[in-house]
Protein backbone atom coordinates (compact mmCIF):
# COMPACT_ATOMS: atom_id res chain seq x y z
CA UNK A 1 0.00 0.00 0.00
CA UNK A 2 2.67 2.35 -0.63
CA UNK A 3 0.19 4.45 -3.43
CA UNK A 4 -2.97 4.61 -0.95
CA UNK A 5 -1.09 5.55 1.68
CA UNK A 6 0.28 8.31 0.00
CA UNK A 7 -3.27 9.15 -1.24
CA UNK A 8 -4.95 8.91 1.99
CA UNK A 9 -2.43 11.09 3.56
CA UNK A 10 -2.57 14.10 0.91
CA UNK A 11 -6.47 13.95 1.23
CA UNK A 12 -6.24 14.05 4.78
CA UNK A 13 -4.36 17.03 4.21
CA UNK A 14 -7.73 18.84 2.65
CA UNK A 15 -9.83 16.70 4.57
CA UNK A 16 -11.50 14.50 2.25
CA UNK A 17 -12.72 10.93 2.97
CA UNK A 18 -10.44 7.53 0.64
CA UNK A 19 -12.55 4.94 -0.66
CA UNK A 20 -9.84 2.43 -1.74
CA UNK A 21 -10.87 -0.34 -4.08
CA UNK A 22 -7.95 -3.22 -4.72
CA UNK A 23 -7.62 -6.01 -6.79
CA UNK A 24 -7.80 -7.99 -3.66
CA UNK A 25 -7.13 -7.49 -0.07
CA UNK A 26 -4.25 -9.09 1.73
CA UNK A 27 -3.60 -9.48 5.64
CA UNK A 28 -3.08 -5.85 7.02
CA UNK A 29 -5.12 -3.49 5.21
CA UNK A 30 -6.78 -2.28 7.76
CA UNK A 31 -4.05 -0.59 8.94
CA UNK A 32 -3.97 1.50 6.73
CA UNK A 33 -6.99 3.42 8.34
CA UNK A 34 -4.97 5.19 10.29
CA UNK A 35 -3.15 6.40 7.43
CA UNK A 36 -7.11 7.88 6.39
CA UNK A 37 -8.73 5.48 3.97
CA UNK A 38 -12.00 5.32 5.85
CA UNK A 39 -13.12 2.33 3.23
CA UNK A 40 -11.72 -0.87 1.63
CA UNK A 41 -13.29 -2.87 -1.10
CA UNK A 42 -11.95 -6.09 -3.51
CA UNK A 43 -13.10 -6.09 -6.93
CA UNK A 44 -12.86 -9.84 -6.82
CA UNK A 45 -16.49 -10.82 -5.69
CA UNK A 46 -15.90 -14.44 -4.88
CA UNK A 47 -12.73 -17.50 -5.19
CA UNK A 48 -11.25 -16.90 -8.57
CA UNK A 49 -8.38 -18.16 -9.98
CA UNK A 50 -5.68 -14.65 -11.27
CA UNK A 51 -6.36 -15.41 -14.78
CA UNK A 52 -10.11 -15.21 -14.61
CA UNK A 53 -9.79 -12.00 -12.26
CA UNK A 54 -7.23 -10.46 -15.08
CA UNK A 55 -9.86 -11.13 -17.60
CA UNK A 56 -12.91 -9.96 -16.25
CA UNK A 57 -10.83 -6.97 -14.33
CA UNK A 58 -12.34 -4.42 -15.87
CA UNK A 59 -16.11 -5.51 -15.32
CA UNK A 60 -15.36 -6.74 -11.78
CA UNK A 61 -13.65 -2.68 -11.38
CA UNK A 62 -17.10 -1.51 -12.70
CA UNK A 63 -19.52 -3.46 -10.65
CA UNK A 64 -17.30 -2.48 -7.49
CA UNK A 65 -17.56 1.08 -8.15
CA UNK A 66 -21.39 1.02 -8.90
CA UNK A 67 -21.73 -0.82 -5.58
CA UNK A 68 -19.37 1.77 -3.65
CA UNK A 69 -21.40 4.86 -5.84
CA UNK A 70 -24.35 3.47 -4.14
CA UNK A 71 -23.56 3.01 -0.67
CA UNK A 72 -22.33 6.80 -1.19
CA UNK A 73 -25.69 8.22 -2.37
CA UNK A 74 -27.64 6.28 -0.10
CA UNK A 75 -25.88 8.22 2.61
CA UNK A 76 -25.81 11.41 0.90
């Protein structure tokens, strides 16, 4: 996480909120709350051999973000 950190901490900075969305999410992320990502999600939605997440990375990005997009406006 050396890119979210870095992120999270220039946000911080102006006070805005880091929604990080990764490939996948290893051991240890959630440290990285402290750093100011006040979210985490994995565009990988279930098991899944790399191959099949490199091929369908792009629609598994999308449906992650419309799911993230509507937790936000719920809240909004």
């Amino acid at each position: 996480g050396k890119v979210p950190f870095v992120v999270a901490q220039v946000a911080k900075e102006y006070g805005k909120p880091v929604i990080c969305i990764s490939g996948s999410l290893g051991s240890g992320y959630e440290k990285l709350n402290d750093a100011g990502i006040a979210a985490f999600f994995s565009i990988v939605d279930r098991p899944m051999p790399l191959e099949e997440a490199m091929n369908k990375g792009e629609a598994l990005l999308e449906r992650a973000a419309e799911n993230v997009l509507d937790i936000y406006f719920l809240r909004g």
